[in-house]
C-alpha atoms as a PDB file:
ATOM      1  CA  UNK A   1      48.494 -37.298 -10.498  1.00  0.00           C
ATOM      2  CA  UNK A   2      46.331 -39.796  -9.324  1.00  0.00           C
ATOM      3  CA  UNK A   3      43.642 -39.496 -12.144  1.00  0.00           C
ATOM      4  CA  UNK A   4      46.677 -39.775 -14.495  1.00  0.00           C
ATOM      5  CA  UNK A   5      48.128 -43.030 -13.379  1.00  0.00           C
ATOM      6  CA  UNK A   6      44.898 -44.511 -13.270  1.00  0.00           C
ATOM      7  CA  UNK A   7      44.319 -43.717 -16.956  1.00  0.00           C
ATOM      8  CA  UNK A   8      47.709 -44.921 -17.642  1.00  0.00           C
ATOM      9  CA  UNK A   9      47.075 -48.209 -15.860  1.00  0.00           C
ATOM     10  CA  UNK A  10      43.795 -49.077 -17.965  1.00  0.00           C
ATOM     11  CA  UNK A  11      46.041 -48.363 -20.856  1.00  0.00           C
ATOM     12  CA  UNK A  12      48.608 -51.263 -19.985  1.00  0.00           C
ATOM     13  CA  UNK A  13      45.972 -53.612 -19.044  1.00  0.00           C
ATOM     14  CA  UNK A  14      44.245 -52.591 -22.591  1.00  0.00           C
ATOM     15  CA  UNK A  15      48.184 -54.006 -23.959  1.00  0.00           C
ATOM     16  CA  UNK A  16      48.033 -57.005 -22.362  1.00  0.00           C
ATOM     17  CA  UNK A  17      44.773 -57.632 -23.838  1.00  0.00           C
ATOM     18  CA  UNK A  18      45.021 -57.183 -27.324  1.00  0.00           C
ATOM     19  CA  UNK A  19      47.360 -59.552 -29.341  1.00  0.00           C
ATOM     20  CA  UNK A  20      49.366 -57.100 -31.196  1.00  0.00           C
ATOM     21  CA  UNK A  21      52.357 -57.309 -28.890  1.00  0.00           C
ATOM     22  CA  UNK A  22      52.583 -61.275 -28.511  1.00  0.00           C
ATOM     23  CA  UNK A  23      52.039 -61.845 -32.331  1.00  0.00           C
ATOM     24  CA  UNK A  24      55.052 -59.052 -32.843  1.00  0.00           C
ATOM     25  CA  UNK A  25      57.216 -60.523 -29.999  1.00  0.00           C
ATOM     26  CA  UNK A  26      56.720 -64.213 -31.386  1.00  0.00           C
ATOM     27  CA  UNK A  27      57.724 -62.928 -35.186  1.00  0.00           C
ATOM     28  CA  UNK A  28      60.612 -61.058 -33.938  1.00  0.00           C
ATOM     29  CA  UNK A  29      62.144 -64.578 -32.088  1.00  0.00           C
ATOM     30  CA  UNK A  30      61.003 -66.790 -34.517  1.00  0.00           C
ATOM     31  CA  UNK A  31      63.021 -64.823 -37.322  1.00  0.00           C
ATOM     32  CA  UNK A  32      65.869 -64.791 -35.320  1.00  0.00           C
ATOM     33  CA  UNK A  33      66.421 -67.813 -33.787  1.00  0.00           C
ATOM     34  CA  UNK A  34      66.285 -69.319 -37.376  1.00  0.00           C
ATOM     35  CA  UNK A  35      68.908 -66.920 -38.044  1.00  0.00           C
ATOM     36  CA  UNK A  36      70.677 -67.982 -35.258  1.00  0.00           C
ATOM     37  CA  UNK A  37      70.888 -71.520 -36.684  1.00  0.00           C
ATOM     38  CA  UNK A  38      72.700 -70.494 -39.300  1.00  0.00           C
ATOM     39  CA  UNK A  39      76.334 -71.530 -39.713  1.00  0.00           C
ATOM     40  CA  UNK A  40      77.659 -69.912 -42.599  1.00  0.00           C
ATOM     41  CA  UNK A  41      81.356 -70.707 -43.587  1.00  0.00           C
ATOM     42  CA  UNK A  42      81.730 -70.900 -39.920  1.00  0.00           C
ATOM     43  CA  UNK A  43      82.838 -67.397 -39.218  1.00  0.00           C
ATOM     44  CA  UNK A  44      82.119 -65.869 -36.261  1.00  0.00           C
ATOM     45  CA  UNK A  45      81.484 -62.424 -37.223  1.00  0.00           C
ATOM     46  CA  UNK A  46      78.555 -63.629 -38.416  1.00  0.00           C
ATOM     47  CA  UNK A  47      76.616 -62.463 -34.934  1.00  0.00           C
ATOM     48  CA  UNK A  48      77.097 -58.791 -36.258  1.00  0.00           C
ATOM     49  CA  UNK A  49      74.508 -59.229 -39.439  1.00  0.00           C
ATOM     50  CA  UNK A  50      72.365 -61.896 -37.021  1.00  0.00           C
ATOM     51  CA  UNK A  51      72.088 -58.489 -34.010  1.00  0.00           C
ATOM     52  CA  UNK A  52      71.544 -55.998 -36.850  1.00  0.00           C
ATOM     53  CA  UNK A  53      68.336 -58.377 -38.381  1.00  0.00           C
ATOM     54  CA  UNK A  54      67.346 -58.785 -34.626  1.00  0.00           C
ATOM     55  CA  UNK A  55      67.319 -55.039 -34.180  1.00  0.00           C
ATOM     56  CA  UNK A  56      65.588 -54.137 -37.096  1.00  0.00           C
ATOM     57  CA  UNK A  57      62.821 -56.436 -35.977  1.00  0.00           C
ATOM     58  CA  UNK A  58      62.622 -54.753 -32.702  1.00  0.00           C
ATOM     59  CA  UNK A  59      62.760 -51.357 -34.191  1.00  0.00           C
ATOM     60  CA  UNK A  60      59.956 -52.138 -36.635  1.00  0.00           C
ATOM     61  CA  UNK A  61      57.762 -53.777 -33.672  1.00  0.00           C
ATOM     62  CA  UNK A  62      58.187 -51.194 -31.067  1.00  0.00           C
ATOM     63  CA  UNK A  63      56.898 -48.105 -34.068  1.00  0.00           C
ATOM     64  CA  UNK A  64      54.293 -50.296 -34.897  1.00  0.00           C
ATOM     65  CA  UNK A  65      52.948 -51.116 -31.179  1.00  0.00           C
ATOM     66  CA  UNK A  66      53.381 -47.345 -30.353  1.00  0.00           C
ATOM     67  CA  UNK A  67      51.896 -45.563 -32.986  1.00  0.00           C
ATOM     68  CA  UNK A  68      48.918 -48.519 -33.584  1.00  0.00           C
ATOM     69  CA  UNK A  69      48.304 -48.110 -29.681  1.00  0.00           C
ATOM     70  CA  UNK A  70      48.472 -44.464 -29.441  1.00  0.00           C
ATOM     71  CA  UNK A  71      46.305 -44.148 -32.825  1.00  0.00           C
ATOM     72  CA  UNK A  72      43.129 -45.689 -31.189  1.00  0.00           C
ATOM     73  CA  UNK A  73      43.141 -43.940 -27.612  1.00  0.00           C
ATOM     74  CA  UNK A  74      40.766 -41.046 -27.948  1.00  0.00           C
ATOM     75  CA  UNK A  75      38.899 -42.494 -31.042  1.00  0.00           C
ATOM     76  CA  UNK A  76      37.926 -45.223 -28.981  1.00  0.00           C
ATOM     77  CA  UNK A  77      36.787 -44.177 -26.069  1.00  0.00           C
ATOM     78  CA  UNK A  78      34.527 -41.606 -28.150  1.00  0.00           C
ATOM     79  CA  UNK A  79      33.151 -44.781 -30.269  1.00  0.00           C
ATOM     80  CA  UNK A  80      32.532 -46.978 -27.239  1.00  0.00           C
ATOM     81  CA  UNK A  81      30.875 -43.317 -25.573  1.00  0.00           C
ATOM     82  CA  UNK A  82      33.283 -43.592 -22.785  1.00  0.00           C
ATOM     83  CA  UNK A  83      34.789 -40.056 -23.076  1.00  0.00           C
ATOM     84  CA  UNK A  84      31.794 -38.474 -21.729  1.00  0.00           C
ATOM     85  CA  UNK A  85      31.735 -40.194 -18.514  1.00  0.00           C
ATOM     86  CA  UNK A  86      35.423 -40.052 -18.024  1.00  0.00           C
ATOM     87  CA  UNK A  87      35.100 -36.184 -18.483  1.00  0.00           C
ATOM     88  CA  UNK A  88      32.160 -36.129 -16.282  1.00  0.00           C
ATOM     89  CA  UNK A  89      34.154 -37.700 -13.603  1.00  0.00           C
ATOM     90  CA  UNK A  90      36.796 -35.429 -11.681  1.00  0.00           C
ATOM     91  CA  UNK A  91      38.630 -35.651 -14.488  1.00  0.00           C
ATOM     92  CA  UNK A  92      40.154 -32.393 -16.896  1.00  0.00           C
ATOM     93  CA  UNK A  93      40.599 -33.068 -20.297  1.00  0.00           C
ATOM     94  CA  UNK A  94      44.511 -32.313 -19.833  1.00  0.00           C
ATOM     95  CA  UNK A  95      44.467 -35.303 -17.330  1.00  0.00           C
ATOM     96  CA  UNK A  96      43.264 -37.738 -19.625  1.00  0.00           C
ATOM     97  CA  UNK A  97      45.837 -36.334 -22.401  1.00  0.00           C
ATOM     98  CA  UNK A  98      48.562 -37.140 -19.915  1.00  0.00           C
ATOM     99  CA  UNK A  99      47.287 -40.484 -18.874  1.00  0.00           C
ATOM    100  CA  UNK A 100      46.545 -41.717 -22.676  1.00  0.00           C
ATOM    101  CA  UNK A 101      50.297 -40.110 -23.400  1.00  0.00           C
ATOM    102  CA  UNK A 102      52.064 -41.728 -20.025  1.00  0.00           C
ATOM    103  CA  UNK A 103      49.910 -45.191 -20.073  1.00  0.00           C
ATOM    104  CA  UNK A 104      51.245 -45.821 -23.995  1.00  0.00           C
ATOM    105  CA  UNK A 105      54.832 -44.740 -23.507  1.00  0.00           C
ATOM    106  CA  UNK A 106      55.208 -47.007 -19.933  1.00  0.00           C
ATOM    107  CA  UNK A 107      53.807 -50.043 -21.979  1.00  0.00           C
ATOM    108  CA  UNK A 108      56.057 -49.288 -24.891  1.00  0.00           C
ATOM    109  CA  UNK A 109      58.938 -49.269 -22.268  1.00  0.00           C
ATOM    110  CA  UNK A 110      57.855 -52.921 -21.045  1.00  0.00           C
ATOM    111  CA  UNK A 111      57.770 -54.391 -24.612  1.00  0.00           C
ATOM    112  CA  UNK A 112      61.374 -52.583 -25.059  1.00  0.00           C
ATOM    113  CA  UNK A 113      62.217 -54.611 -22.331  1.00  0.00           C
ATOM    114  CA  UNK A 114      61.149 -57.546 -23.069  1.00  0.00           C
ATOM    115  CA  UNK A 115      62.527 -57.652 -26.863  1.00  0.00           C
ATOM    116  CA  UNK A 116      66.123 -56.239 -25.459  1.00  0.00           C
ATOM    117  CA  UNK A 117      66.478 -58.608 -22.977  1.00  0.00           C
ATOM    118  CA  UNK A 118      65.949 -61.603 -25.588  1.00  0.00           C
ATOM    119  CA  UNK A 119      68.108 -59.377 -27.968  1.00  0.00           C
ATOM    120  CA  UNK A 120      70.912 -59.467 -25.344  1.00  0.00           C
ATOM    121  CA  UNK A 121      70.485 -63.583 -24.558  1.00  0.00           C
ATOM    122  CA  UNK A 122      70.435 -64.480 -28.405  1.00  0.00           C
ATOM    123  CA  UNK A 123      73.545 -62.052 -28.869  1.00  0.00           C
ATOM    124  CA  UNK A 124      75.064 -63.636 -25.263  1.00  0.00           C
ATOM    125  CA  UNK A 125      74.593 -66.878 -26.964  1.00  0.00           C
ATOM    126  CA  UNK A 126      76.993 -66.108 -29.508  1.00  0.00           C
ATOM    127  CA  UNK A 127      79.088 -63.562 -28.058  1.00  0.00           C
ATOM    128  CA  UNK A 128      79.009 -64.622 -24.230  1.00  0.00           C
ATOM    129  CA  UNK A 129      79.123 -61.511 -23.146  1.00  0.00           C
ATOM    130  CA  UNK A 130      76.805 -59.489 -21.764  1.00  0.00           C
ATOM    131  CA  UNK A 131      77.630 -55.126 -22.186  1.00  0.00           C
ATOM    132  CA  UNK A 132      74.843 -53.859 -20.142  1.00  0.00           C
ATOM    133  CA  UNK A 133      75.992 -50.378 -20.318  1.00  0.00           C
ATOM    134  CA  UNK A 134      75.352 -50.854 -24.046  1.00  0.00           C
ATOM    135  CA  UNK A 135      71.687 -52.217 -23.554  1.00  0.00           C
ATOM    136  CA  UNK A 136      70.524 -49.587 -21.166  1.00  0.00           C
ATOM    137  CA  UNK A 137      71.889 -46.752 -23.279  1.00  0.00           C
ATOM    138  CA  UNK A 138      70.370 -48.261 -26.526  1.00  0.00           C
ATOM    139  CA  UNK A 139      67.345 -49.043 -24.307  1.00  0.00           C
ATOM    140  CA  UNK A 140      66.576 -45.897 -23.098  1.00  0.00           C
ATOM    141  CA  UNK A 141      67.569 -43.626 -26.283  1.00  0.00           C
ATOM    142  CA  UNK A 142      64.704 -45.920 -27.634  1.00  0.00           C
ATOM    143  CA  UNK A 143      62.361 -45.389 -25.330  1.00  0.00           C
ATOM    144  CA  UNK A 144      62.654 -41.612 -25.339  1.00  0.00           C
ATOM    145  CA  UNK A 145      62.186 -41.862 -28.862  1.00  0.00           C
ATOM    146  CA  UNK A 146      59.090 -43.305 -28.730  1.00  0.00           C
ATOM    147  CA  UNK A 147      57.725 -41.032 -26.054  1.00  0.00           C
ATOM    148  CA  UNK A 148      58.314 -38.244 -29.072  1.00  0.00           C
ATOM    149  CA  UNK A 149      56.103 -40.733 -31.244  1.00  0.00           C
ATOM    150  CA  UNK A 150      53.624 -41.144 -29.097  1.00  0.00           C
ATOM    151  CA  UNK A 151      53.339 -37.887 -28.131  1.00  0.00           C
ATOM    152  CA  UNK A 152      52.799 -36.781 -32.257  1.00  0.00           C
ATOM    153  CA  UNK A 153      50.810 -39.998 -32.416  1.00  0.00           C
ATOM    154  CA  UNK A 154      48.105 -38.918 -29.647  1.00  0.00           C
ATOM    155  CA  UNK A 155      48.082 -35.456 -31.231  1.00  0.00           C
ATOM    156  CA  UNK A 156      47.223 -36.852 -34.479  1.00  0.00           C
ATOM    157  CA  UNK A 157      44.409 -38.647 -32.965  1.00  0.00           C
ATOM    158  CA  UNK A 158      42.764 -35.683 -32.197  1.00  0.00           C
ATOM    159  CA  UNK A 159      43.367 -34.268 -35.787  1.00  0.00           C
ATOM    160  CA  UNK A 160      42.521 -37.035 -37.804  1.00  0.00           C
ATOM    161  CA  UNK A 161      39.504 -38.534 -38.780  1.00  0.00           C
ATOM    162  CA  UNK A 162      40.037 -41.947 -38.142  1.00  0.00           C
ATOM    163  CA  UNK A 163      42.632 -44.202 -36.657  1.00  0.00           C
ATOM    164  CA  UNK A 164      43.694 -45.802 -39.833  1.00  0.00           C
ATOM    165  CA  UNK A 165      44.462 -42.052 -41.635  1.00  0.00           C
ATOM    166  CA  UNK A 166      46.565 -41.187 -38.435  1.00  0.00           C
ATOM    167  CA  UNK A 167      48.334 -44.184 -38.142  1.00  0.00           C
ATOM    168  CA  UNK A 168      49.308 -44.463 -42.122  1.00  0.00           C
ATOM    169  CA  UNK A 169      50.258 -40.582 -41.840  1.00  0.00           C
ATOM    170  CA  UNK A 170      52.378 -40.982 -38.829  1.00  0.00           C
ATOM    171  CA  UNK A 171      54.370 -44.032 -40.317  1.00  0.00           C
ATOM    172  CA  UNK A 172      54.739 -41.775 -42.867  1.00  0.00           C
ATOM    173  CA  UNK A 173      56.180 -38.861 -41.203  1.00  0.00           C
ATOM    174  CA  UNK A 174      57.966 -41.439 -39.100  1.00  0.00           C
ATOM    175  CA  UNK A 175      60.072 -43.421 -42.102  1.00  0.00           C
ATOM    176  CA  UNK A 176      60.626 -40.197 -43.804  1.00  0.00           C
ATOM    177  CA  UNK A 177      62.243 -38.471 -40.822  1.00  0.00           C
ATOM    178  CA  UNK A 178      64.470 -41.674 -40.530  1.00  0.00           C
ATOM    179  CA  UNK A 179      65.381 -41.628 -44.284  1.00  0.00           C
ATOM    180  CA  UNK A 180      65.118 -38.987 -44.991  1.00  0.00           C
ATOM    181  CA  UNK A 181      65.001 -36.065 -42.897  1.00  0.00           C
ATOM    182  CA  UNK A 182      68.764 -36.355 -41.764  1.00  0.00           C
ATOM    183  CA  UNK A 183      69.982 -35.626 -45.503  1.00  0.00           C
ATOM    184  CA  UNK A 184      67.523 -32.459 -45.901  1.00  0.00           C
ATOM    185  CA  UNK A 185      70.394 -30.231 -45.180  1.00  0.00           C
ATOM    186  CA  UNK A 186      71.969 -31.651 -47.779  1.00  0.00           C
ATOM    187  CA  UNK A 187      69.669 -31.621 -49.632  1.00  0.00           C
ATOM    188  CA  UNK A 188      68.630 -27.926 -49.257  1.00  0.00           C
ATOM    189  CA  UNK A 189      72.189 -26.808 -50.438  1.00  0.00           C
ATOM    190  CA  UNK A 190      71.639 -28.640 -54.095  1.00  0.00           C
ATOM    191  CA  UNK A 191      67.975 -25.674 -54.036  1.00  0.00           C
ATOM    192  CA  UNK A 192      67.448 -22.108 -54.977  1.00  0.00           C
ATOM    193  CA  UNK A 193      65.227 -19.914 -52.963  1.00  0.00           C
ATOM    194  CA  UNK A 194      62.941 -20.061 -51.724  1.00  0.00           C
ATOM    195  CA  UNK A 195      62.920 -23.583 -51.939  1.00  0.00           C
ATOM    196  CA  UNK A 196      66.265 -23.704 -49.823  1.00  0.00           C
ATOM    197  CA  UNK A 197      65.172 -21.587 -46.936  1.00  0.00           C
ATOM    198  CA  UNK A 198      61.918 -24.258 -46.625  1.00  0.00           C
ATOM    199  CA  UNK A 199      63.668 -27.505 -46.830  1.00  0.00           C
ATOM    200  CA  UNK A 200      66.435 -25.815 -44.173  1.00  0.00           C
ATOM    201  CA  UNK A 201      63.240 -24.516 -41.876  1.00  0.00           C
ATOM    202  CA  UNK A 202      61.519 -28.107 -42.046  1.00  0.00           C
ATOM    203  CA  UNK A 203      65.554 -29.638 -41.557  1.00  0.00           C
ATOM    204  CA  UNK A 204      65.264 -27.769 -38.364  1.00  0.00           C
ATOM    205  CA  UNK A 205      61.938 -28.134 -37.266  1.00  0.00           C
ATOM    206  CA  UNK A 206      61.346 -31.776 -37.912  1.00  0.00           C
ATOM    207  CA  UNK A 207      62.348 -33.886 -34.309  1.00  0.00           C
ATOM    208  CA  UNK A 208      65.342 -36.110 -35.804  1.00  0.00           C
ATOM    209  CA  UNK A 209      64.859 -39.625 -34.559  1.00  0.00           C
ATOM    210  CA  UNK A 210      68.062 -40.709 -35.961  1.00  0.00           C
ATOM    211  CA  UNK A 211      69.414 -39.152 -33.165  1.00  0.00           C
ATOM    212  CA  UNK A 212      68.216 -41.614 -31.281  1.00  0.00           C
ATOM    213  CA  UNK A 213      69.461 -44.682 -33.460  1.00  0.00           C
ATOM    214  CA  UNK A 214      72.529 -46.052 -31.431  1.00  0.00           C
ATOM    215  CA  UNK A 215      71.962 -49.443 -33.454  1.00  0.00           C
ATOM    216  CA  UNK A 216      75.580 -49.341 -35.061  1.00  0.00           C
ATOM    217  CA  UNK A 217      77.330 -48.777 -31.775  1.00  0.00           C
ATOM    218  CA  UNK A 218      75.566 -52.195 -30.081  1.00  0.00           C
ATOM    219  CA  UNK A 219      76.236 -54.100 -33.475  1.00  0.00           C
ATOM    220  CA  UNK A 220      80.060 -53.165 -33.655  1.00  0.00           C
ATOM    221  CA  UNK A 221      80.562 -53.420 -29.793  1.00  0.00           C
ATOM    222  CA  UNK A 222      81.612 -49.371 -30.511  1.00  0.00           C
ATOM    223  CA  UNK A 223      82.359 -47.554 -27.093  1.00  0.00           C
ATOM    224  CA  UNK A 224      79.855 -45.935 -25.298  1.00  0.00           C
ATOM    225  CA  UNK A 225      78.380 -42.552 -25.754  1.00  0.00           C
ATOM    226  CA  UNK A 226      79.586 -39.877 -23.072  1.00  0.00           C
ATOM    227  CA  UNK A 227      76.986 -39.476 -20.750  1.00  0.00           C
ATOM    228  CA  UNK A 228      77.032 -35.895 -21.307  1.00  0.00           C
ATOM    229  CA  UNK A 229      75.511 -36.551 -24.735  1.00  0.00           C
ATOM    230  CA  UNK A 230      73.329 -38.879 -23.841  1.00  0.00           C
ATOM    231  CA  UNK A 231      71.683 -36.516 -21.516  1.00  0.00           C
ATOM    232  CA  UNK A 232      71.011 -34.130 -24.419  1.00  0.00           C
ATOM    233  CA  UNK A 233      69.770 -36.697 -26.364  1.00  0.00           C
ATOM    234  CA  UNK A 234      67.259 -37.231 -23.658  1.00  0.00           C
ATOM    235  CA  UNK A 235      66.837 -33.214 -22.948  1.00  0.00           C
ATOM    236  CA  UNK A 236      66.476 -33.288 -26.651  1.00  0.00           C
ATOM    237  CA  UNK A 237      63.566 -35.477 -27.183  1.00  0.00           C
ATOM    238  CA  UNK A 238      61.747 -34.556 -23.423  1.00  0.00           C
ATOM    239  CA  UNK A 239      61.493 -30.870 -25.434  1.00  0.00           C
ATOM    240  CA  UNK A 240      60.021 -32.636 -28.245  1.00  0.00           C
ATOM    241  CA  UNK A 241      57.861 -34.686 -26.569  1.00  0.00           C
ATOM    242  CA  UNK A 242      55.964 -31.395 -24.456  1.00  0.00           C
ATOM    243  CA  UNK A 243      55.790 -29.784 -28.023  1.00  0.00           C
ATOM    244  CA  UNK A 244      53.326 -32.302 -29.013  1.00  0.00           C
ATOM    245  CA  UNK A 245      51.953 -32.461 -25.739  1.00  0.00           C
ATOM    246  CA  UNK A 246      51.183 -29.287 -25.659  1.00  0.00           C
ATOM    247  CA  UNK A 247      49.489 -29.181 -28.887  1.00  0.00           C
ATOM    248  CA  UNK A 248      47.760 -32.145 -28.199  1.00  0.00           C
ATOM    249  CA  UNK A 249      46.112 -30.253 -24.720  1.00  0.00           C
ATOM    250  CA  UNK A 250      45.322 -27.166 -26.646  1.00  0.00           C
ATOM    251  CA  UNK A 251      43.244 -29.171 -29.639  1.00  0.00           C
ATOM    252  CA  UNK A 252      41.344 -31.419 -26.982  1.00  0.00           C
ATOM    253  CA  UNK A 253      40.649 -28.143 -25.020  1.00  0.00           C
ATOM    254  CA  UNK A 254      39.051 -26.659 -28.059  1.00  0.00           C
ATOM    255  CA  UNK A 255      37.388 -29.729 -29.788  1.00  0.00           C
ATOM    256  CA  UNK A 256      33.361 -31.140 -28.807  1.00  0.00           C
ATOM    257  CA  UNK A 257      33.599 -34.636 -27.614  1.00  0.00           C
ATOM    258  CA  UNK A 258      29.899 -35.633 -28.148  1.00  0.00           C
END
């Protein structure tokens, strides 16, 4: 565990480096302060459309800062020749799977941090109140969420060439999953075979990340979700998330790193 945290830690510090995050972060409250300073026709429902930009923009930053970050792990350390040396070192190539994979999710969980607590001052500022129990479950569906991303991101990686290909295909997979993927049941039932059975078999395959999209429930002050639930939802995407894990271990176990 050791050798894992340590990998994880040079991946936060490698976050805090790079200007991806801040340039995101500054967008996101730019945009929405402006929006903030918007009266229109005085109405005070108005904070509804103002959260729903807000979390868009912090939905849209966090898959960007994931898969970007994730995309460029392995490739660079093998461009830089670092991968040798860190293998060489008491170090199995599992361990540095799980450190690349913990070290990205941890630093997505501090920029979901950061953007919800500004998400919940700007909305405070309007609605002056503050439903925690709201955030955290919003928060942390989120953040499992991205752990599944991360986890397909990382595997990618090691599949694709390059860290442009992976990250364009994984956007890819990601939007249409959002989109799309939650109306392929649907979808299937308007097909004839064998077209059918292989939209249903990709329906149930596919991880659905709208599961994970409480937005609607924070925008509309809805109730919370029973906790029972939630810990499905989190059972749910943990499953998910040692899938690609595990695919990710058994590629890097099998592919030359020189």
């Amino acid at each position: 565990m050791k050798n894992i945290f340590a990998v994880a830690g040079v991946v936060i510090r490698e976050l805090y480096r790079r200007k991806d995050f801040y340039v995101l972060f500054i967008v996101t409250i730019l945009i929405c302060l402006v929006m903030a300073s918007v009266n229109i026709f005085n109405d005070d429902k108005i904070v509804r459309y103002l959260k729903e930009i807000c979390l868009l923009l912090i939905w849209i930053s966090s898959l960007v800062i994931a898969i970007t970050t994730t995309a460029r792990q392995i490739p660079a350390e093998r461009e830089n020749r670092t991968l040798l040396p860190l293998l060489a070192k008491p170090l199995t190539r599992n361990q540095l799977i799980f450190g690349k994979f913990l070290g990205c999710w941890l630093a997505c969980g501090l920029v979901l941090i950061c953007f919800y607590t500004f998400f919940g001052a700007l909305a405070a500022s309007r609605e002056h109140q503050w439903p925690l129990p709201d955030y955290f479950q919003a928060a942390t569906l989120h953040w499992f969420m991205l752990g599944i991303i991360v986890a397909m991101a990382l595997l990618g990686s090691l599949v694709f060439a390059a860290p442009s290909s992976n990250s364009t295909i994984c956007f890819v997979v990601v939007g249409g999953i959002l989109l799309v993927g939650r109306h392929l049941d649907q979808v299937a039932l308007t097909l004839s075979e064998p077209s059918r059975g292989i939209a249903l078999a990709i329906y149930y395959a596919i991880p659905h990340l709208e599961f994970f999209d409480t937005r609607d429930l924070v925008i509309h002050n809805w109730p919370l979700i029973h906790w029972e639930y939630f810990g499905l939802a989190i059972l749910y995407a943990l499953v998910y998330t040692a899938v690609f894990l595990a695919g990710a271990c058994l590629v890097f176990r099998r592919k030359a790193v020189n």
